[in-house]
N, C-alpha and C. Protein backbone atom coordinates (compact mmCIF):
# COMPACT_ATOMS: atom_id res chain seq x y z
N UNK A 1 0.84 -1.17 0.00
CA UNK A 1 0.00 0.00 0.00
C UNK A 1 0.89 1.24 0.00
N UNK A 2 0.22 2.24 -0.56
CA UNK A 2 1.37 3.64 -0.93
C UNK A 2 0.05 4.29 0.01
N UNK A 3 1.10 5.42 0.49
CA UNK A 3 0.41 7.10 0.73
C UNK A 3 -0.82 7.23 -0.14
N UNK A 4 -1.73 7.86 0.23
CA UNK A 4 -2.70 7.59 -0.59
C UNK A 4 -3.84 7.03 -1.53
N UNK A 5 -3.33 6.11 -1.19
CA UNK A 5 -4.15 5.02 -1.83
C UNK A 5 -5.77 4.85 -0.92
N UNK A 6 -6.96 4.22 -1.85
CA UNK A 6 -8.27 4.79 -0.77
C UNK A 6 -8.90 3.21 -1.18
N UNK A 7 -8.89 2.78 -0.13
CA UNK A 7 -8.94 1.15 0.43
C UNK A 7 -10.67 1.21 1.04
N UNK A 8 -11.86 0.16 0.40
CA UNK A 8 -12.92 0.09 1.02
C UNK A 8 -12.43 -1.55 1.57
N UNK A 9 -13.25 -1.54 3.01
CA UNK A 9 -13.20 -2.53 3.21
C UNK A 9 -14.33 -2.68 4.37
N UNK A 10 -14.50 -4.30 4.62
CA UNK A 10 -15.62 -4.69 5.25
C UNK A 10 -14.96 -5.78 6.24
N UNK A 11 -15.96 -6.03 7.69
CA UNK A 11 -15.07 -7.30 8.41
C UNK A 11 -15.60 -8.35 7.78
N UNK A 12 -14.98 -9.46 7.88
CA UNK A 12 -15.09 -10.93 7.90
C UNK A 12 -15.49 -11.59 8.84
N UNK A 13 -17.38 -12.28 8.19
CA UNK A 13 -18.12 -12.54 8.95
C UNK A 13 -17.15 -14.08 9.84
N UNK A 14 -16.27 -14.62 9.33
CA UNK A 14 -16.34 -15.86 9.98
C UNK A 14 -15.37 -15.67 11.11
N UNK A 15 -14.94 -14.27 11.26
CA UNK A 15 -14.15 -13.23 12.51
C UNK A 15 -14.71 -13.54 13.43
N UNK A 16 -16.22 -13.24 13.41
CA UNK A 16 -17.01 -13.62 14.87
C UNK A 16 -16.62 -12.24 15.77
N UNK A 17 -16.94 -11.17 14.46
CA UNK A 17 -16.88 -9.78 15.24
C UNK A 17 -18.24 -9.67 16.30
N UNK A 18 -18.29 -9.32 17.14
CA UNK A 18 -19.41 -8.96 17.92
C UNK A 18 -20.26 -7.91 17.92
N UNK A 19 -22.06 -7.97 17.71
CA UNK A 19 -22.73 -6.74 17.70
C UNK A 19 -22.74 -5.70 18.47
N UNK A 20 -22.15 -4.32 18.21
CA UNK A 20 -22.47 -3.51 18.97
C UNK A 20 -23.72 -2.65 19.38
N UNK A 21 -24.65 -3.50 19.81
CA UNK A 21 -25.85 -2.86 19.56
C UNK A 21 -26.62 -2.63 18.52
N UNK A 22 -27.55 -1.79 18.86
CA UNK A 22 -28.49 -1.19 17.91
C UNK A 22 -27.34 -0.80 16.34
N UNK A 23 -26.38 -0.06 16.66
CA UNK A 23 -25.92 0.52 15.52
C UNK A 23 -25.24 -0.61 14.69
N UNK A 24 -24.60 -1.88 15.20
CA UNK A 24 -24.28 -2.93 14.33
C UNK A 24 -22.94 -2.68 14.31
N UNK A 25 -21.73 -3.59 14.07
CA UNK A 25 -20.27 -3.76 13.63
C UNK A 25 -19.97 -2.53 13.29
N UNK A 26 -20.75 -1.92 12.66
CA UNK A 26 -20.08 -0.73 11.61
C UNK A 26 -20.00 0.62 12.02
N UNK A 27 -20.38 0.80 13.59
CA UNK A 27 -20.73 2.22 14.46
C UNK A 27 -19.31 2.44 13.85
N UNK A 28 -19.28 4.13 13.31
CA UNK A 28 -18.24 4.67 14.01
C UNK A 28 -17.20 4.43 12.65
N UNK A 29 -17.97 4.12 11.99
CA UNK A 29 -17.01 3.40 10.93
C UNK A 29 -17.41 3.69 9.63
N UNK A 30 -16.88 4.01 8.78
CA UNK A 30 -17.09 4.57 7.17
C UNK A 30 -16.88 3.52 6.00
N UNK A 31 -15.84 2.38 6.26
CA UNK A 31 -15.57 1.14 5.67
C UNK A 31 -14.91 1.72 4.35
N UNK A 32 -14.45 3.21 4.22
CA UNK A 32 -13.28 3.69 3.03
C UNK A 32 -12.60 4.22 3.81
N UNK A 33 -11.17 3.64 3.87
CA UNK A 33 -9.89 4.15 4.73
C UNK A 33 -8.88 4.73 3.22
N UNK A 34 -8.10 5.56 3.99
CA UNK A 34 -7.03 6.33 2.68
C UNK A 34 -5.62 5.70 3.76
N UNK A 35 -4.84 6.04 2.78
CA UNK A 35 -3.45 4.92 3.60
C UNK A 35 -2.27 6.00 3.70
N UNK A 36 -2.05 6.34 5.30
CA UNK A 36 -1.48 7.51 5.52
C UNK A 36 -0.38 6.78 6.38
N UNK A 37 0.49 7.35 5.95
CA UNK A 37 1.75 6.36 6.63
C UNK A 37 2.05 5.19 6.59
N UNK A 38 1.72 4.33 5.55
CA UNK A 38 1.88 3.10 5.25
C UNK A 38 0.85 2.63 6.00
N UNK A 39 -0.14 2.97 6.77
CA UNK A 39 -1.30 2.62 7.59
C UNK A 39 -3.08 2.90 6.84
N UNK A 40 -3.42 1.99 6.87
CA UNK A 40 -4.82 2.43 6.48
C UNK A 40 -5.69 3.31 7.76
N UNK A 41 -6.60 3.98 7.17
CA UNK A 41 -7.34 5.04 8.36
C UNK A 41 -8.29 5.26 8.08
N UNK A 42 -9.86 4.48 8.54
CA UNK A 42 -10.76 5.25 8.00
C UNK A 42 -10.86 6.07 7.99
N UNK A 43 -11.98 7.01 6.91
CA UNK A 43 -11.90 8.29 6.74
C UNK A 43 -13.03 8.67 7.80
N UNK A 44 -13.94 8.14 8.48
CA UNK A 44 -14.90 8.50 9.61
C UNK A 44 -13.87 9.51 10.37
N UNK A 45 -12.67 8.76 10.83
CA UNK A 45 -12.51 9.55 12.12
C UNK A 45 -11.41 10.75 11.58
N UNK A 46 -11.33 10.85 9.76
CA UNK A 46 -10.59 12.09 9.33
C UNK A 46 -11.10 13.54 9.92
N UNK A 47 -10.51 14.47 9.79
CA UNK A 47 -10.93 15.72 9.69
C UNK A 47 -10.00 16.05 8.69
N UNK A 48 -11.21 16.79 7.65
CA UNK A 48 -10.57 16.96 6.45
C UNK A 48 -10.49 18.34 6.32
């Protein structure tokens, strides 16, 4: 992955992620990360 690059992604049900409630796996979460520092980051918790 390079700087910049804009990565969608989703969990893997056979993870056995756990529901967070009402809002579901995905609270809090945008599931398109951009790759900042050799790190992916969703963009939810960007300030752009």
């Amino acid at each position: 992955m390079r700087d910049g690059d804009i990565l969608k992604w989703q969990w893997k049900p056979e993870l056995g992620w756990n529901d967070f409630g009402s809002f579901g796996d995905y609270h809090c979460k945008a599931r398109i990360a951009i790759v900042h520092e050799g790190r992916p980051l969703d963009i939810y918790w960007m300030n752009f």
